[in-house]
PDB file of N, CA and C in Angstrom:
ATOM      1  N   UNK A   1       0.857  -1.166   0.000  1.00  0.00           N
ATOM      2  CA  UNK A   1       0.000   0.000   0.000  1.00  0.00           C
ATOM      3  C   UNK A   1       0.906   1.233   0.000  1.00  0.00           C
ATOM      4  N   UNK A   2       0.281   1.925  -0.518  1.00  0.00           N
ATOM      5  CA  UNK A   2       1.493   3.656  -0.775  1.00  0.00           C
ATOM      6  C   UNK A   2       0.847   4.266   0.048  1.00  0.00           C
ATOM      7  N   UNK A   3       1.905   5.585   0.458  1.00  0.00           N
ATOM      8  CA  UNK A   3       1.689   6.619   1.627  1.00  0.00           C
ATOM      9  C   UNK A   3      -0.190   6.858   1.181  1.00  0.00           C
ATOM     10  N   UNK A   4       0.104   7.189  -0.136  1.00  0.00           N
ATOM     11  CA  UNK A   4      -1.044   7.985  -1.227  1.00  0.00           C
ATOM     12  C   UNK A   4      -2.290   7.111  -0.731  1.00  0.00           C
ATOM     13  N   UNK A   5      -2.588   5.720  -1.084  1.00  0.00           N
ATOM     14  CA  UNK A   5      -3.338   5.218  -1.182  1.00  0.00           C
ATOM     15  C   UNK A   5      -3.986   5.007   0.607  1.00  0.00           C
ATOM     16  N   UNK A   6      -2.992   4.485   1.544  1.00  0.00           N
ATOM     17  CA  UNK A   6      -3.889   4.999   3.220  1.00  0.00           C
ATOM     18  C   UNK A   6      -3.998   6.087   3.544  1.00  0.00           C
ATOM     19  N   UNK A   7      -3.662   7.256   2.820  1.00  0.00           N
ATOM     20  CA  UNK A   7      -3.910   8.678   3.371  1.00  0.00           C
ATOM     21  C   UNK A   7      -5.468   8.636   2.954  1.00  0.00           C
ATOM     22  N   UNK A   8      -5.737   7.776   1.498  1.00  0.00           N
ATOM     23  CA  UNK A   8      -6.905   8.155   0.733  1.00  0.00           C
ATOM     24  C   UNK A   8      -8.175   7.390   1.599  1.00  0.00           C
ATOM     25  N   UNK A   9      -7.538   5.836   2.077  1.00  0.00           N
ATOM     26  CA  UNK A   9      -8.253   5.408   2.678  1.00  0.00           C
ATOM     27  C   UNK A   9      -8.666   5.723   4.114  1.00  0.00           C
ATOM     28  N   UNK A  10      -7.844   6.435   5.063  1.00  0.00           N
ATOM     29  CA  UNK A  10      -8.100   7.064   6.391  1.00  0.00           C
ATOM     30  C   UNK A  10      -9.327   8.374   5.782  1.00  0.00           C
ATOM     31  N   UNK A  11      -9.189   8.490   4.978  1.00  0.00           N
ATOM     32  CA  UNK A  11     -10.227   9.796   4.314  1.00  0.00           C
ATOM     33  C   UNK A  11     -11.483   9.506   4.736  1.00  0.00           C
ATOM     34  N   UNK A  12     -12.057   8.069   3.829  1.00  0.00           N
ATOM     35  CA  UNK A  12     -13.072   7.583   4.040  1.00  0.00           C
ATOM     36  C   UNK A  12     -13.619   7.254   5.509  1.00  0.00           C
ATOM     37  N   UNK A  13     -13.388   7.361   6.375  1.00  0.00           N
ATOM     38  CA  UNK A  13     -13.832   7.218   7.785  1.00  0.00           C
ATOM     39  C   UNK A  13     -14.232   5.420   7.911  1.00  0.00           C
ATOM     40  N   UNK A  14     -14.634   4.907   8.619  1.00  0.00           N
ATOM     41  CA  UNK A  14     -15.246   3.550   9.262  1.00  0.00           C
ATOM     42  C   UNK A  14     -16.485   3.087   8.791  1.00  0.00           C
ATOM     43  N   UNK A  15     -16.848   3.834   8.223  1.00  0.00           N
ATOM     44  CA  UNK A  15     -18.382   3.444   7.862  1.00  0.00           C
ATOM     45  C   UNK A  15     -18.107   3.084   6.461  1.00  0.00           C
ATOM     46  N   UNK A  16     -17.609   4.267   5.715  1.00  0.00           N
ATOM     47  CA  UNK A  16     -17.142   3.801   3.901  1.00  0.00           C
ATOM     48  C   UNK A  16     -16.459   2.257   3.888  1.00  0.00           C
ATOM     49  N   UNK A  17     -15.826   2.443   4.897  1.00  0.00           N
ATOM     50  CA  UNK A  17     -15.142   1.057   4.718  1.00  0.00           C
ATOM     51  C   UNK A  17     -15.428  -0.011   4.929  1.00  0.00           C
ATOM     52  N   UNK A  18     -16.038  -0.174   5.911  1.00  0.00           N
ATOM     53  CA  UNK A  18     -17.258  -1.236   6.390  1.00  0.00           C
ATOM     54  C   UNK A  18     -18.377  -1.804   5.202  1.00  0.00           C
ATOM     55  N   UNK A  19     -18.997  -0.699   4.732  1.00  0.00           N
ATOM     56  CA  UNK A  19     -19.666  -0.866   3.300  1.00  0.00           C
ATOM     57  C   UNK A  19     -19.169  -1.541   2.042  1.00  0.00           C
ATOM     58  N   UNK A  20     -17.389  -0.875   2.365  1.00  0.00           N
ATOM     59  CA  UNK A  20     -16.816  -1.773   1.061  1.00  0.00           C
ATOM     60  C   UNK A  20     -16.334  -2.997   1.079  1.00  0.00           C
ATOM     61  N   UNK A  21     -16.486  -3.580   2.565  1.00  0.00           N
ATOM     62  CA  UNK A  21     -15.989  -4.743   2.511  1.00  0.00           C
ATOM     63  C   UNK A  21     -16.797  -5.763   1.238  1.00  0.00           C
ATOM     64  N   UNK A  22     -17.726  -6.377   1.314  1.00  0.00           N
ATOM     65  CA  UNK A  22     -18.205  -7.120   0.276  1.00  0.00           C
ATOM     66  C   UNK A  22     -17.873  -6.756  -1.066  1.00  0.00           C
ATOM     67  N   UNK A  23     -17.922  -5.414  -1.702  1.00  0.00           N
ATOM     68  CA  UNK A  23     -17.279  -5.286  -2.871  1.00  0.00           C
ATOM     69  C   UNK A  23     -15.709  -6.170  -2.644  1.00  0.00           C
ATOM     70  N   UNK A  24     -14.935  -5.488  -2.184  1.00  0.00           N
ATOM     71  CA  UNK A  24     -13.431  -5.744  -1.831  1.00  0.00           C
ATOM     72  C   UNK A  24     -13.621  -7.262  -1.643  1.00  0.00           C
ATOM     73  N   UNK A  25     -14.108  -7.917  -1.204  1.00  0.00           N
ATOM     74  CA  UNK A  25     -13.833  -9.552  -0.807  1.00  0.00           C
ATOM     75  C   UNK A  25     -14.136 -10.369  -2.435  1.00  0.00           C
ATOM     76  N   UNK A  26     -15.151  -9.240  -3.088  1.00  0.00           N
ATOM     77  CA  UNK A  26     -15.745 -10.289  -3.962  1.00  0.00           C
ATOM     78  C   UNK A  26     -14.518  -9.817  -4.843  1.00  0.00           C
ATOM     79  N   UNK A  27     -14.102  -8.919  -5.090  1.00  0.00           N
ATOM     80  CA  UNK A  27     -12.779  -8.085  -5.996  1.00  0.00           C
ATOM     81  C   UNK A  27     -11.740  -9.398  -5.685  1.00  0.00           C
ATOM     82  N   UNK A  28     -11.510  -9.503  -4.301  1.00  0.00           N
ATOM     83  CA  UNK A  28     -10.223 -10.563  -3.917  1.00  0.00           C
ATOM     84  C   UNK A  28     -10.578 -11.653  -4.329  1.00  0.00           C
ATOM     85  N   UNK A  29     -11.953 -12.750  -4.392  1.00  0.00           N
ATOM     86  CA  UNK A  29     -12.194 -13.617  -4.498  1.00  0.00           C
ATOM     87  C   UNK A  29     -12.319 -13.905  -6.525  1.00  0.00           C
ATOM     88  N   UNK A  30     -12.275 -12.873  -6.741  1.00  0.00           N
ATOM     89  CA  UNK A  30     -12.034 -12.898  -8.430  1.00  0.00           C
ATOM     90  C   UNK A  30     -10.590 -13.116  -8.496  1.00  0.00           C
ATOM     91  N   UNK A  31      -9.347 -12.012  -8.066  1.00  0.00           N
ATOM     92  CA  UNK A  31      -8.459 -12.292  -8.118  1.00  0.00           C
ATOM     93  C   UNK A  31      -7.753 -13.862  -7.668  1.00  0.00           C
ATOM     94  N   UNK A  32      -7.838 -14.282  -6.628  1.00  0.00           N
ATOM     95  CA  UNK A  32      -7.904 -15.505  -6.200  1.00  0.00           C
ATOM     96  C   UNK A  32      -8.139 -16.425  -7.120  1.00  0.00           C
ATOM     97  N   UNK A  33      -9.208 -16.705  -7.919  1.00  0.00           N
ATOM     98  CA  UNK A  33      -9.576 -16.958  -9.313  1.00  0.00           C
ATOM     99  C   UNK A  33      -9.132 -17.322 -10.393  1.00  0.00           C
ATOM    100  N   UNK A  34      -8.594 -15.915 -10.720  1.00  0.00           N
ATOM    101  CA  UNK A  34      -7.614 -16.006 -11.776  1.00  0.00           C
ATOM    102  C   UNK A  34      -6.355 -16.931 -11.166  1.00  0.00           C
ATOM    103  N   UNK A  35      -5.685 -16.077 -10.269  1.00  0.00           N
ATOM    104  CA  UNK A  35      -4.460 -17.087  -9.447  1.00  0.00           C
ATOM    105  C   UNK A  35      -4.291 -18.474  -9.793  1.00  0.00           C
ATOM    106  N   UNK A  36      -5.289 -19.049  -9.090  1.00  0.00           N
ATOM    107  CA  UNK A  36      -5.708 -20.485  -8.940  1.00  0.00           C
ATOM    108  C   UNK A  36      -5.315 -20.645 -10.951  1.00  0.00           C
ATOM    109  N   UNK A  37      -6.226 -20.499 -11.547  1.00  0.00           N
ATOM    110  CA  UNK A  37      -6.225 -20.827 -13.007  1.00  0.00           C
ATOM    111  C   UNK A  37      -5.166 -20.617 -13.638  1.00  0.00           C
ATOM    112  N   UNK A  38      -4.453 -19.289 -13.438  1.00  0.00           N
ATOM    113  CA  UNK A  38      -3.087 -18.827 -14.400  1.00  0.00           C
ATOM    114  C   UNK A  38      -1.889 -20.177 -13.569  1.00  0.00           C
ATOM    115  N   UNK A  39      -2.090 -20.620 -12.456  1.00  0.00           N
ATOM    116  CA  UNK A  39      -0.913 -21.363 -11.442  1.00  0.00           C
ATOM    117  C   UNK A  39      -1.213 -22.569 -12.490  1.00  0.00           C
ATOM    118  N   UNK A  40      -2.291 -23.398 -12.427  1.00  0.00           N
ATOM    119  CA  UNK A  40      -2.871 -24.416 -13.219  1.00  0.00           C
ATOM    120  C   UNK A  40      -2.743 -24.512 -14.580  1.00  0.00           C
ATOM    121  N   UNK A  41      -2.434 -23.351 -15.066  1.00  0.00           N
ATOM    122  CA  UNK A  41      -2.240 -23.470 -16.768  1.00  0.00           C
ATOM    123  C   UNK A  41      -0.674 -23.515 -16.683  1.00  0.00           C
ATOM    124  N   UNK A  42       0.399 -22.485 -15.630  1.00  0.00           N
ATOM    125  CA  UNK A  42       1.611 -22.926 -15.319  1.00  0.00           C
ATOM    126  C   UNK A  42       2.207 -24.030 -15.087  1.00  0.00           C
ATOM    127  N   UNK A  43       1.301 -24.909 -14.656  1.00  0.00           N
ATOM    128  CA  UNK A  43       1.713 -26.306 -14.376  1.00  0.00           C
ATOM    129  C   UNK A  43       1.523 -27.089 -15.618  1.00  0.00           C
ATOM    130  N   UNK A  44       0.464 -26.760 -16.450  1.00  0.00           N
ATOM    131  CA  UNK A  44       0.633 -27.799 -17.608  1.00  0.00           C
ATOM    132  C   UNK A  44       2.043 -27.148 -18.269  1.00  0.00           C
ATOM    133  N   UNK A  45       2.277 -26.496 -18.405  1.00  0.00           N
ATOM    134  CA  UNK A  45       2.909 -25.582 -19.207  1.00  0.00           C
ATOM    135  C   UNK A  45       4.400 -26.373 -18.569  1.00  0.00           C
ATOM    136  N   UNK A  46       4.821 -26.125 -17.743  1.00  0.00           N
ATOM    137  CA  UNK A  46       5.655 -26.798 -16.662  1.00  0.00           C
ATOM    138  C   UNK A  46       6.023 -28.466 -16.769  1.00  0.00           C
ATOM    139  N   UNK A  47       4.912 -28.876 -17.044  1.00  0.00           N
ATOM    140  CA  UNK A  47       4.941 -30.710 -16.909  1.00  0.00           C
ATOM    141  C   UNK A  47       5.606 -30.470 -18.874  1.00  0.00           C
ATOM    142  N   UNK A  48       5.304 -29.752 -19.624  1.00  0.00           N
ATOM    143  CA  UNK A  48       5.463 -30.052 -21.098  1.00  0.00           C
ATOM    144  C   UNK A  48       7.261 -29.694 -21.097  1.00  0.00           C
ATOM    145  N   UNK A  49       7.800 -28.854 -20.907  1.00  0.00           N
ATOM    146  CA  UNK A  49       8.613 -28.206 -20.174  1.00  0.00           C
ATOM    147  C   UNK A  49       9.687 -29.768 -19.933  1.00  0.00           C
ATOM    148  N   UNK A  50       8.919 -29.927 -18.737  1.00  0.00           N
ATOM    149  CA  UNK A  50       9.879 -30.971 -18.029  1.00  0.00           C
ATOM    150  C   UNK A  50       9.920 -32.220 -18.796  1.00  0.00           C
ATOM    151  N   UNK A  51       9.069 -32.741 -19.724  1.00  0.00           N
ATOM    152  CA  UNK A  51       8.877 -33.797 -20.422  1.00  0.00           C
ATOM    153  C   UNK A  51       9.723 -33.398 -21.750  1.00  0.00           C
ATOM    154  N   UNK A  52       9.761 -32.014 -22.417  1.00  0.00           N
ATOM    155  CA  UNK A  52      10.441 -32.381 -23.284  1.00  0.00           C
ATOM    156  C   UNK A  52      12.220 -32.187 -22.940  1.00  0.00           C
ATOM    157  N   UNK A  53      12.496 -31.798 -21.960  1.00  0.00           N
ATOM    158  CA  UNK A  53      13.717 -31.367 -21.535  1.00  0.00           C
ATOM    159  C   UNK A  53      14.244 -33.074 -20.824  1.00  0.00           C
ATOM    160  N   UNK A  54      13.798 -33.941 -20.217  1.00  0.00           N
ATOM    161  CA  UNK A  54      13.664 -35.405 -20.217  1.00  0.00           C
ATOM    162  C   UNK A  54      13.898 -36.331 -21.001  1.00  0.00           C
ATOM    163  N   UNK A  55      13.416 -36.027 -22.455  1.00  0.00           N
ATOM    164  CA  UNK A  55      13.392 -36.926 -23.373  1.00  0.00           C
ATOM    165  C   UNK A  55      14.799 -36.563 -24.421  1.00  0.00           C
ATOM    166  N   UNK A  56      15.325 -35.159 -24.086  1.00  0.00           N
ATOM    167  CA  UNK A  56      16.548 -34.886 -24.706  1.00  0.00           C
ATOM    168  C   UNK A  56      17.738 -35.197 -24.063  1.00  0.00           C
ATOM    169  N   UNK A  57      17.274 -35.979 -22.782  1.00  0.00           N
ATOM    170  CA  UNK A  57      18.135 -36.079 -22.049  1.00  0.00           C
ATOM    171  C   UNK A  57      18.886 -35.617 -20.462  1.00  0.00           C
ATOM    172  N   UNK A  58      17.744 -34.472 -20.729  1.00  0.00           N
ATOM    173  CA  UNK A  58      18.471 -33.237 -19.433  1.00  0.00           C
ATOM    174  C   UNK A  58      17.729 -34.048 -18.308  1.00  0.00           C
ATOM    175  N   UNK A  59      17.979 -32.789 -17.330  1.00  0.00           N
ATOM    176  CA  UNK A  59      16.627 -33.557 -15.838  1.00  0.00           C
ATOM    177  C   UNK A  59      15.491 -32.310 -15.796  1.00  0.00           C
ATOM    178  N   UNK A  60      14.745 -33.315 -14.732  1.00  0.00           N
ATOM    179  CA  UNK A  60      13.038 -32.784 -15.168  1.00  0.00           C
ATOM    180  C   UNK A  60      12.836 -31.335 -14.664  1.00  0.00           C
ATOM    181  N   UNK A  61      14.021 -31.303 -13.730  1.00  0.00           N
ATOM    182  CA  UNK A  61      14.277 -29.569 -13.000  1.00  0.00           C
ATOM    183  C   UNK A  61      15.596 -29.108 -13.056  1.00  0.00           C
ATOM    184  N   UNK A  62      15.409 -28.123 -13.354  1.00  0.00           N
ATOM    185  CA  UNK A  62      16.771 -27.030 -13.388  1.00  0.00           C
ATOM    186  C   UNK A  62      16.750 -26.017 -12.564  1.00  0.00           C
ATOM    187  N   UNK A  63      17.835 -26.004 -11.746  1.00  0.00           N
ATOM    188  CA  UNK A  63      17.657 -25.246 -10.682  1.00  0.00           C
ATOM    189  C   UNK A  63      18.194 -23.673 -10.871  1.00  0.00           C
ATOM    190  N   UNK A  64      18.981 -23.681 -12.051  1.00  0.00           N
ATOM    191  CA  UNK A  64      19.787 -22.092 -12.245  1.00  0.00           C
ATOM    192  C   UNK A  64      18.158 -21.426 -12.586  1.00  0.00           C
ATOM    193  N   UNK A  65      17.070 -22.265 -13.627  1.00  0.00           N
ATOM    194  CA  UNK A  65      16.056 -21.407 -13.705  1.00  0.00           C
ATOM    195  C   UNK A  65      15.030 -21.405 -12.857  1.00  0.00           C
ATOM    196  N   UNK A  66      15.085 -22.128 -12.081  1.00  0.00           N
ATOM    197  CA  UNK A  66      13.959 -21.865 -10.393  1.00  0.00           C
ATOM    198  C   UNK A  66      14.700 -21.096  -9.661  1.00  0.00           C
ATOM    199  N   UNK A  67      15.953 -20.588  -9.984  1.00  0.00           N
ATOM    200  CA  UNK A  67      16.819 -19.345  -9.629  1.00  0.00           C
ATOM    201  C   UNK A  67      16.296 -17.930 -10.008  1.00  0.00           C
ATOM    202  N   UNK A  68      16.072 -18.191 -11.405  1.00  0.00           N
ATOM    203  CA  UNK A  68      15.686 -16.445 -11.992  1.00  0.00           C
ATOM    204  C   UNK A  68      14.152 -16.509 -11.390  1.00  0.00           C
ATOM    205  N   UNK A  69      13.588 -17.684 -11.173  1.00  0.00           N
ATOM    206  CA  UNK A  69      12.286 -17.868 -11.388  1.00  0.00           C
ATOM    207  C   UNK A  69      11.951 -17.210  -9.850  1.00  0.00           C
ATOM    208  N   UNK A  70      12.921 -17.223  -9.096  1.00  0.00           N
ATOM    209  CA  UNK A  70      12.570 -16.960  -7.374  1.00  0.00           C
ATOM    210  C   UNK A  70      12.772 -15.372  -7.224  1.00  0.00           C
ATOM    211  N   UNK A  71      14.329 -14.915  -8.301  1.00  0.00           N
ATOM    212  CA  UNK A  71      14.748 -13.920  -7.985  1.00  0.00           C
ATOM    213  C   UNK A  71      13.326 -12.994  -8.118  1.00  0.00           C
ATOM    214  N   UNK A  72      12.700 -13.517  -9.554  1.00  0.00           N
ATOM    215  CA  UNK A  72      11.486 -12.297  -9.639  1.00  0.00           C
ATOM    216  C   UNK A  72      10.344 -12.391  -8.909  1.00  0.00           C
ATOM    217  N   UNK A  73       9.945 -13.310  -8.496  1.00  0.00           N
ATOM    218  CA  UNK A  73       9.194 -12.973  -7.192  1.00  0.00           C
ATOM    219  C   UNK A  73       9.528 -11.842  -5.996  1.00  0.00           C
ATOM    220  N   UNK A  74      10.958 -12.619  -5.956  1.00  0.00           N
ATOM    221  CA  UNK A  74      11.345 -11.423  -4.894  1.00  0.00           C
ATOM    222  C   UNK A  74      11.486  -9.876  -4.990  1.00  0.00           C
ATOM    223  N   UNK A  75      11.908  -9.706  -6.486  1.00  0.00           N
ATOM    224  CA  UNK A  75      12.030  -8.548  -6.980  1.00  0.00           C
ATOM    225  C   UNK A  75      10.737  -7.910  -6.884  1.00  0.00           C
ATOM    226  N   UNK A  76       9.213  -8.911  -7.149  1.00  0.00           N
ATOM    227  CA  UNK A  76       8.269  -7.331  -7.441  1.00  0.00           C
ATOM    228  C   UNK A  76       7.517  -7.460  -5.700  1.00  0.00           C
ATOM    229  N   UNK A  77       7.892  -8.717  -5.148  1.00  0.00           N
ATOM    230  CA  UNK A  77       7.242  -8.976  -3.827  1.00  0.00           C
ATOM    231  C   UNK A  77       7.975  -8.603  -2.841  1.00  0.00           C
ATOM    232  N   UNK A  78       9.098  -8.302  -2.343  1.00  0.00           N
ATOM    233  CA  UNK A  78       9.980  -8.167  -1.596  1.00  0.00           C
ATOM    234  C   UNK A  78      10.383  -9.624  -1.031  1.00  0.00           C
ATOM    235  N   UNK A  79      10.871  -9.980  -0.007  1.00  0.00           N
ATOM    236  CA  UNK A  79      11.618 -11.191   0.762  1.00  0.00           C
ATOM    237  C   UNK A  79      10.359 -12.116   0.599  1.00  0.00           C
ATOM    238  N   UNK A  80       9.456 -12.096   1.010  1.00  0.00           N
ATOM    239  CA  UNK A  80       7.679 -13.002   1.166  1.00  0.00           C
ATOM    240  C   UNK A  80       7.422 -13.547  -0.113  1.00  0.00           C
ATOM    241  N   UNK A  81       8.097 -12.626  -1.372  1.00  0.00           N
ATOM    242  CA  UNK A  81       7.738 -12.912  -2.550  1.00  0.00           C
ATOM    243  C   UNK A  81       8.221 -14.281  -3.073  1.00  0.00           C
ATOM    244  N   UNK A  82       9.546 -14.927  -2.465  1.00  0.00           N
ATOM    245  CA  UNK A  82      10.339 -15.801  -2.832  1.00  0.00           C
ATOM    246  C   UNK A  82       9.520 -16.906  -2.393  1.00  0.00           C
ATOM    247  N   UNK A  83       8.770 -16.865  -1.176  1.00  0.00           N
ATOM    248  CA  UNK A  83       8.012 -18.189  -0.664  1.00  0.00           C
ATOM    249  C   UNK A  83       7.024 -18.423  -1.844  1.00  0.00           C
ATOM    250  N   UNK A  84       6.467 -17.311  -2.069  1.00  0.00           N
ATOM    251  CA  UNK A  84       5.222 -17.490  -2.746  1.00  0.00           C
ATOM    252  C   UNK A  84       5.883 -18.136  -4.070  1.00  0.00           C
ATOM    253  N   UNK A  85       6.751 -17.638  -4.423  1.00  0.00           N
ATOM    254  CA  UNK A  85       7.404 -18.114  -5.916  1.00  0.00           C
ATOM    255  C   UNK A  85       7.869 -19.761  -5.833  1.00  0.00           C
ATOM    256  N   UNK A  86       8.809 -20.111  -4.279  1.00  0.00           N
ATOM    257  CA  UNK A  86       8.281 -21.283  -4.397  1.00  0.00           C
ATOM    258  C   UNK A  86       7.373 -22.313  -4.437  1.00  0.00           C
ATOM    259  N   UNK A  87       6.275 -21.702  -3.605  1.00  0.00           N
ATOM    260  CA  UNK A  87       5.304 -22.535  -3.485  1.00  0.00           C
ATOM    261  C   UNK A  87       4.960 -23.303  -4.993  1.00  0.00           C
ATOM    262  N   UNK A  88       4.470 -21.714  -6.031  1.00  0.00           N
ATOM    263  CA  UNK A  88       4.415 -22.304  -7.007  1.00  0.00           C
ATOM    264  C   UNK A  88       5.164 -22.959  -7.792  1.00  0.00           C
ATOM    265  N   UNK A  89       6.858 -23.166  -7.572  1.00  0.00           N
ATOM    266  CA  UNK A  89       7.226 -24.199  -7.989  1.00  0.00           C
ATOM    267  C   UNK A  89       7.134 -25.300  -7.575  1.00  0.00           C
ATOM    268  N   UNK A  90       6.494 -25.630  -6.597  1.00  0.00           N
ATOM    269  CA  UNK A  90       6.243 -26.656  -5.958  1.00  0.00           C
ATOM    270  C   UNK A  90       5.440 -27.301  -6.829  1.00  0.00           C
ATOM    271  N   UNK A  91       4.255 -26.395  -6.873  1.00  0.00           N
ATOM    272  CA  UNK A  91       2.805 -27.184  -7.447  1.00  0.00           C
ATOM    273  C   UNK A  91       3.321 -27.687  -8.613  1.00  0.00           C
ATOM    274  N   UNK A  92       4.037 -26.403  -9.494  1.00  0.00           N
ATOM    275  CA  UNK A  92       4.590 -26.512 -10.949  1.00  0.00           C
ATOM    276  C   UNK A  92       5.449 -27.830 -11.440  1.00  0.00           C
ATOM    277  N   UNK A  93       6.175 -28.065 -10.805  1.00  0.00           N
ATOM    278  CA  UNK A  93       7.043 -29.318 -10.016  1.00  0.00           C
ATOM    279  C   UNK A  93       6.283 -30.768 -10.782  1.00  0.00           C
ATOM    280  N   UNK A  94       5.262 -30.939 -10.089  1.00  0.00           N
ATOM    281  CA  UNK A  94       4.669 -31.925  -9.585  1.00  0.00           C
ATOM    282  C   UNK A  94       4.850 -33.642  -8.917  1.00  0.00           C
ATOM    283  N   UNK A  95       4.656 -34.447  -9.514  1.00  0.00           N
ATOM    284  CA  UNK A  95       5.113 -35.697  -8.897  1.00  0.00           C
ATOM    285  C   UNK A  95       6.667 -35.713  -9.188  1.00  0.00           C
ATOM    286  N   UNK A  96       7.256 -36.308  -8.274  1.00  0.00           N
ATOM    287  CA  UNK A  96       8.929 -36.884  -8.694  1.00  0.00           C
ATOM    288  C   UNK A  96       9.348 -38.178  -9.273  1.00  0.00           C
TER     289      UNK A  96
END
């Protein structure tokens, strides 16, 4: 959140905000949404990935690129961002 954006929201007093909760949850619960789906299309994307990099010979994970793959999490998330980036390599991953 920016200075800008809680100065804007202390504006609104307790009551505006209270009101916006249900907008805001249903806003998050869309985002959430997408998440879930874009992670899930990453993983097919991921298993094709690992299958054709397998069959040329390599292994099914490479770790220099779950390297860049962490750094940018961290880069637009700060330190928290890297968990989250693994997680989804986790899922992305899948069976061993």
């Amino acid at each position: 959140m920016t200075m800008a954006t809680a100065a804007d929201e202390s504006a609104l007093g307790d009551d505006a905000d209270a009101d916006a909760i249900p907008a805001l949850r249903s806003q998050i619960d869309a985002l959430d949404e997408a998440i879930t789906r874009l992670v899930a299309e990453r993983a097919r994307l991921s298993r094709r990935v690992q299958s054709a990099r397998m069959n040329s010979g390599g292994t099914r994970v490479q770790l220099g690129r779950e390297r860049v793959v962490l750094d940018g999490y961290r880069k637009v998330l700060g330190p928290d961002g890297a968990a989250l980036g693994d997680a989804v390599l986790r899922v992305c991953r899948g069976a061993r």
